[in-house]
PDB file of N, CA and C in Angstrom:
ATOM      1  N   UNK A   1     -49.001   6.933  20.986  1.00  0.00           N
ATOM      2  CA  UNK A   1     -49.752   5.695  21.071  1.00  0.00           C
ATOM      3  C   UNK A   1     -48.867   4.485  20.816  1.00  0.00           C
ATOM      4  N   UNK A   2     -48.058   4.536  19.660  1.00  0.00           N
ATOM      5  CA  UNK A   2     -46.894   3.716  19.274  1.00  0.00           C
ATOM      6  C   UNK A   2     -46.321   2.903  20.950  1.00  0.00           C
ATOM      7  N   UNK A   3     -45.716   4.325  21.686  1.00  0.00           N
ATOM      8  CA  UNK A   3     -44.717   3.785  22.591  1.00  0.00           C
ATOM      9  C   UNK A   3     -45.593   2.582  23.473  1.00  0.00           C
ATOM     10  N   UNK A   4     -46.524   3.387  23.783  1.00  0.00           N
ATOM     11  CA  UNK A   4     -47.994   2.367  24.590  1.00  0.00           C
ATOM     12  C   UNK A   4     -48.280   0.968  24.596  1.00  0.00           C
ATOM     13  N   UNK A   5     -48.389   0.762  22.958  1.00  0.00           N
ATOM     14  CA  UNK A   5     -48.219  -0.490  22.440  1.00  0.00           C
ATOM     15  C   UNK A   5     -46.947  -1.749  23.026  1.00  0.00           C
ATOM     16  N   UNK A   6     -46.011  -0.560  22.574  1.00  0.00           N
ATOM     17  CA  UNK A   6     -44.586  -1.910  22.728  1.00  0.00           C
ATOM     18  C   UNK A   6     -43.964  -1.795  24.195  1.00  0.00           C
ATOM     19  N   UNK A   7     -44.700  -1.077  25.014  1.00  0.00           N
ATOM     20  CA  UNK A   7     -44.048  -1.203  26.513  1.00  0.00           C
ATOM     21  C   UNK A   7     -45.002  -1.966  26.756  1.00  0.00           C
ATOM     22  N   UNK A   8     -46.727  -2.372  26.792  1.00  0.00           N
ATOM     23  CA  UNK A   8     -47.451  -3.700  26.528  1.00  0.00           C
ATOM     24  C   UNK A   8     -46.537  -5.141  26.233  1.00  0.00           C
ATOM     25  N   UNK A   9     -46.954  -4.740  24.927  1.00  0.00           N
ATOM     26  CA  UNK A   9     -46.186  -5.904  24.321  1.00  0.00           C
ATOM     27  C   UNK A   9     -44.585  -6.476  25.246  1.00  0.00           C
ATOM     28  N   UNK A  10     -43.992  -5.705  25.584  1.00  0.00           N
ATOM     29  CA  UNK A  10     -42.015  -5.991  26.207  1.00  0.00           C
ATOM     30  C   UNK A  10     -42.617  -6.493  27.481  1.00  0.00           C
ATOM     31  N   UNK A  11     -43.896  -5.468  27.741  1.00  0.00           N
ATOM     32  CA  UNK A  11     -43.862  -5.893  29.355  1.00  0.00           C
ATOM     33  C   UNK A  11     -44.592  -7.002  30.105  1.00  0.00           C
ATOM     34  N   UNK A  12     -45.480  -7.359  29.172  1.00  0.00           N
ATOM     35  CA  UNK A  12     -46.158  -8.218  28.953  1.00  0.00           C
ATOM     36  C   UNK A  12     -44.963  -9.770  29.049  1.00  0.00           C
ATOM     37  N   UNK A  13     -44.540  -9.492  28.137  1.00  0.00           N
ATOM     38  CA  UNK A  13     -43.535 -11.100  27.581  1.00  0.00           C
ATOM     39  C   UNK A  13     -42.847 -10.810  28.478  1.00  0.00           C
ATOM     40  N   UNK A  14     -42.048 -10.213  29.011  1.00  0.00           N
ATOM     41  CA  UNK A  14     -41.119 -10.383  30.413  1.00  0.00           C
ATOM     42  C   UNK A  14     -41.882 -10.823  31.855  1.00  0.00           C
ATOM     43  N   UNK A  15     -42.716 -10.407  32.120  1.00  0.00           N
ATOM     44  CA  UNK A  15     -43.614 -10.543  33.138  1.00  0.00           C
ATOM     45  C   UNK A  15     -44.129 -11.568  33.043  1.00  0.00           C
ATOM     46  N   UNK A  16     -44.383 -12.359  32.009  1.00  0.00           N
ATOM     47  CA  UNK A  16     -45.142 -14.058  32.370  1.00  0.00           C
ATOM     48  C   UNK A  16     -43.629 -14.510  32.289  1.00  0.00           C
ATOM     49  N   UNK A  17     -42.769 -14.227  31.596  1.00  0.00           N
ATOM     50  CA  UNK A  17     -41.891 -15.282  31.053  1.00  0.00           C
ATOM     51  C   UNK A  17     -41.107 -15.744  32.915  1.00  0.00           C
ATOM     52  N   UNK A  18     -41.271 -14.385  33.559  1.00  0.00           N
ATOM     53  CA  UNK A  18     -40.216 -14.018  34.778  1.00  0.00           C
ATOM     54  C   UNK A  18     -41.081 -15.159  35.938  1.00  0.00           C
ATOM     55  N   UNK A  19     -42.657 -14.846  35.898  1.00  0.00           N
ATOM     56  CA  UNK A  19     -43.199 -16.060  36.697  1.00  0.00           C
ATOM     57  C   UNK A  19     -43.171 -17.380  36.300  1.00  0.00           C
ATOM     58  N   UNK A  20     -42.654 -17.715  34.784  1.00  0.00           N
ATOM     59  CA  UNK A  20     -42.406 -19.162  34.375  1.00  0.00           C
ATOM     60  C   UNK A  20     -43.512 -19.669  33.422  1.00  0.00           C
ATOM     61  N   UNK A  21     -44.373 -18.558  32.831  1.00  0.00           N
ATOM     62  CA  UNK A  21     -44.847 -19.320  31.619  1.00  0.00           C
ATOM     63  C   UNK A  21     -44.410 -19.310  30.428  1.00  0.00           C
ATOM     64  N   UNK A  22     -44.471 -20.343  30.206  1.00  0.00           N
ATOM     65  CA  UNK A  22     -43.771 -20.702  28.759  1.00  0.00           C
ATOM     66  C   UNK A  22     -43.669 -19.961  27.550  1.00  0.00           C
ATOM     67  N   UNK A  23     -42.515 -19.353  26.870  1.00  0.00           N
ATOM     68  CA  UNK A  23     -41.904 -18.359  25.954  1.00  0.00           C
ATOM     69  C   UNK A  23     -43.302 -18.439  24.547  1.00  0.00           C
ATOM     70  N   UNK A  24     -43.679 -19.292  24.348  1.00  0.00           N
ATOM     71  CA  UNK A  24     -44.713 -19.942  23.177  1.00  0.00           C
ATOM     72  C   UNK A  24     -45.826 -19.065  23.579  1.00  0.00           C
ATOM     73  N   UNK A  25     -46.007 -19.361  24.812  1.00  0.00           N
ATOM     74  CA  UNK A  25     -47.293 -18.660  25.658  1.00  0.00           C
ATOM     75  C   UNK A  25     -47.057 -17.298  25.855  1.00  0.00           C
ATOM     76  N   UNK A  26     -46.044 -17.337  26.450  1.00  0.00           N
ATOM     77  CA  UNK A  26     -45.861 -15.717  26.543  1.00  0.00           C
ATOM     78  C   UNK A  26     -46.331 -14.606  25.331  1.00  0.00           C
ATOM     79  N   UNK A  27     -45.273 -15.378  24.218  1.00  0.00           N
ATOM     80  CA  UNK A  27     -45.738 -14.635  22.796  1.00  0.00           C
ATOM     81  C   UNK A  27     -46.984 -14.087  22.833  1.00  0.00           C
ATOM     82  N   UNK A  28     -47.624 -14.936  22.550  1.00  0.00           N
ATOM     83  CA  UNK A  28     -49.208 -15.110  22.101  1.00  0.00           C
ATOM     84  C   UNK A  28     -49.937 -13.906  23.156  1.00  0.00           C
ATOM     85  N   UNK A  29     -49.587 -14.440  24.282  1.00  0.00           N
ATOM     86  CA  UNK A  29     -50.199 -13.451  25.611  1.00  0.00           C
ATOM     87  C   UNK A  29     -50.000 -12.269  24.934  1.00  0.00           C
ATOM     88  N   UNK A  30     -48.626 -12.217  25.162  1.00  0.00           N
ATOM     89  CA  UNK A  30     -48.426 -10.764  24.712  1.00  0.00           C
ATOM     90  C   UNK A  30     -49.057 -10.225  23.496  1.00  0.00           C
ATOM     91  N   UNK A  31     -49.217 -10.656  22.553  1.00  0.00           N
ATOM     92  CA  UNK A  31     -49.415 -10.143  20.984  1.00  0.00           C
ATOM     93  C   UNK A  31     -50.613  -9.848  21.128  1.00  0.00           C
ATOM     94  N   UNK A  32     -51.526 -10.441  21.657  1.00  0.00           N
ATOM     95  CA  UNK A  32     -53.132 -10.176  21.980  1.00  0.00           C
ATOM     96  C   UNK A  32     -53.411  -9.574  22.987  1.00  0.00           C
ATOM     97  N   UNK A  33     -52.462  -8.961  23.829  1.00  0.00           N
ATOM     98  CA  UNK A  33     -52.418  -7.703  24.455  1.00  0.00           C
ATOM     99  C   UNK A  33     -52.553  -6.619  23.787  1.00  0.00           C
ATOM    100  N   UNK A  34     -51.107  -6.308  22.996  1.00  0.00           N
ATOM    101  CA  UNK A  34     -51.134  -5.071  22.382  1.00  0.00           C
ATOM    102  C   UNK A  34     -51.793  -5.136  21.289  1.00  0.00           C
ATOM    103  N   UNK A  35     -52.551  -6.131  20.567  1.00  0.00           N
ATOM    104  CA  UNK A  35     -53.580  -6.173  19.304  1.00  0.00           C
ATOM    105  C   UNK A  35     -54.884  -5.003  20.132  1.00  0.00           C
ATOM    106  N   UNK A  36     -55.109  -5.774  21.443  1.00  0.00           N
ATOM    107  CA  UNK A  36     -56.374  -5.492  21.965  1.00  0.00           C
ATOM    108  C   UNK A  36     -56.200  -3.478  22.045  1.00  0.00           C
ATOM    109  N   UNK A  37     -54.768  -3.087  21.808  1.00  0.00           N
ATOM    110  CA  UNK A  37     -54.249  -1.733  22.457  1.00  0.00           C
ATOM    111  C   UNK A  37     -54.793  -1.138  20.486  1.00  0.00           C
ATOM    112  N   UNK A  38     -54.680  -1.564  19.952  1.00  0.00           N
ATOM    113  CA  UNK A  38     -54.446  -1.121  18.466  1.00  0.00           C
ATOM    114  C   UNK A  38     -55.553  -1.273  17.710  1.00  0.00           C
ATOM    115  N   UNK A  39     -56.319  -2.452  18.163  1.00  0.00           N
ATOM    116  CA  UNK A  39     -57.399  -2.192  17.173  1.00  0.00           C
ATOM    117  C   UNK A  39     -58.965  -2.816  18.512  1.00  0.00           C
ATOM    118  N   UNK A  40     -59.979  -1.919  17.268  1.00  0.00           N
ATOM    119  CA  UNK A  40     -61.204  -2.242  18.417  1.00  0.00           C
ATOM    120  C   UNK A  40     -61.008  -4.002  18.849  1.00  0.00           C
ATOM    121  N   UNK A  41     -61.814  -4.465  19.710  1.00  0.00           N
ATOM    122  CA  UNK A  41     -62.236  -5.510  20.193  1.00  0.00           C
ATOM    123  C   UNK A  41     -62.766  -6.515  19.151  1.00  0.00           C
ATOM    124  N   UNK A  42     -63.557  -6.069  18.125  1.00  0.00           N
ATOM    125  CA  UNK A  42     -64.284  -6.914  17.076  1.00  0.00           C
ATOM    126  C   UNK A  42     -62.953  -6.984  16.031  1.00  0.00           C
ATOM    127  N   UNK A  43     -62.387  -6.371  15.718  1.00  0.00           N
ATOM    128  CA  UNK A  43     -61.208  -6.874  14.813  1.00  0.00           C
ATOM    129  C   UNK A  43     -60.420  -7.447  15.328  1.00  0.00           C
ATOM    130  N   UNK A  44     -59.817  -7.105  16.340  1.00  0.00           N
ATOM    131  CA  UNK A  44     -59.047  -7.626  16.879  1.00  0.00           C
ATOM    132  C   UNK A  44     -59.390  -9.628  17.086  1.00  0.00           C
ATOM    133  N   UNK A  45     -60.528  -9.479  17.728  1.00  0.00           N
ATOM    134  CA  UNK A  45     -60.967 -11.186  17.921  1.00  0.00           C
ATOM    135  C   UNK A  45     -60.675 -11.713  16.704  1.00  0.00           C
ATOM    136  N   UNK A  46     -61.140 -10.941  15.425  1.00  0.00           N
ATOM    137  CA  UNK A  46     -61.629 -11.740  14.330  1.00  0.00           C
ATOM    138  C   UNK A  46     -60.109 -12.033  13.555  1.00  0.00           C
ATOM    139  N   UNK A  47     -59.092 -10.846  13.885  1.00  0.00           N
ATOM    140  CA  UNK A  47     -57.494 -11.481  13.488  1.00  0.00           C
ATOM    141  C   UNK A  47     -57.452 -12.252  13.997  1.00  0.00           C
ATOM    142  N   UNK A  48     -57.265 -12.654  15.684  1.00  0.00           N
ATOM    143  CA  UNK A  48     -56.605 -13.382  16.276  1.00  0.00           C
ATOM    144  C   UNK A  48     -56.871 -15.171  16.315  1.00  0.00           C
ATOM    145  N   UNK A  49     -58.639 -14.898  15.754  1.00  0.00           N
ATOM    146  CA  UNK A  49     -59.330 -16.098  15.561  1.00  0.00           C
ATOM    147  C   UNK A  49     -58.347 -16.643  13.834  1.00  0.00           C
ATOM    148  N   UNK A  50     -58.442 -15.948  12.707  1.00  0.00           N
ATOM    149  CA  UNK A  50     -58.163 -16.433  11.809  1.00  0.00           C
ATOM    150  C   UNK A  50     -56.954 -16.697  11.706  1.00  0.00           C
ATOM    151  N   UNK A  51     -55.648 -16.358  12.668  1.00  0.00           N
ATOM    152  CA  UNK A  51     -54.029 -16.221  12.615  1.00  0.00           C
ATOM    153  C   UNK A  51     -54.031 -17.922  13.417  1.00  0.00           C
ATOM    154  N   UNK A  52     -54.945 -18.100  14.069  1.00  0.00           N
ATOM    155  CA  UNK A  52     -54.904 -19.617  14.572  1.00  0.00           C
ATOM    156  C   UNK A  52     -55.798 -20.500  13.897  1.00  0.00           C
ATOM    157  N   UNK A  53     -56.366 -20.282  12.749  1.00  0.00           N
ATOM    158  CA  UNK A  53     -57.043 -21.113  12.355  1.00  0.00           C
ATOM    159  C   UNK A  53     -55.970 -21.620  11.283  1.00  0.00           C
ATOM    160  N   UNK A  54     -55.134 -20.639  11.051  1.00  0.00           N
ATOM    161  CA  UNK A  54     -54.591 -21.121   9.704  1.00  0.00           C
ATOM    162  C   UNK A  54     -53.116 -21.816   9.897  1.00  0.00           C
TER     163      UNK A  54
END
């Protein structure tokens, strides 16, 4: 499951970065990719909501 995650995550951030969205953006894209791979849907929102609130 591990590997799943971070070929998401790598492939993710290469693949926007390669069509030209911005490295800041990319991150984020990516990280809430492989969040969505790792944990249900309801946790996941509720990290991703509080990691930008703060």
């Amino acid at each position: 499951m591990d590997s799943y995650i971070a070929i998401t995550l790598f492939g993710c951030f290469f693949v926007l970065v390669f069509i030209g969205v911005p490295i800041s953006f990319s991150i984020g894209i990516a990280t809430v990719a492989s969040m969505l791979l790792m944990f249900p849907w309801d946790i996941a929102a509720i990290t991703v909501s509080q990691r930008l609130a703060n």
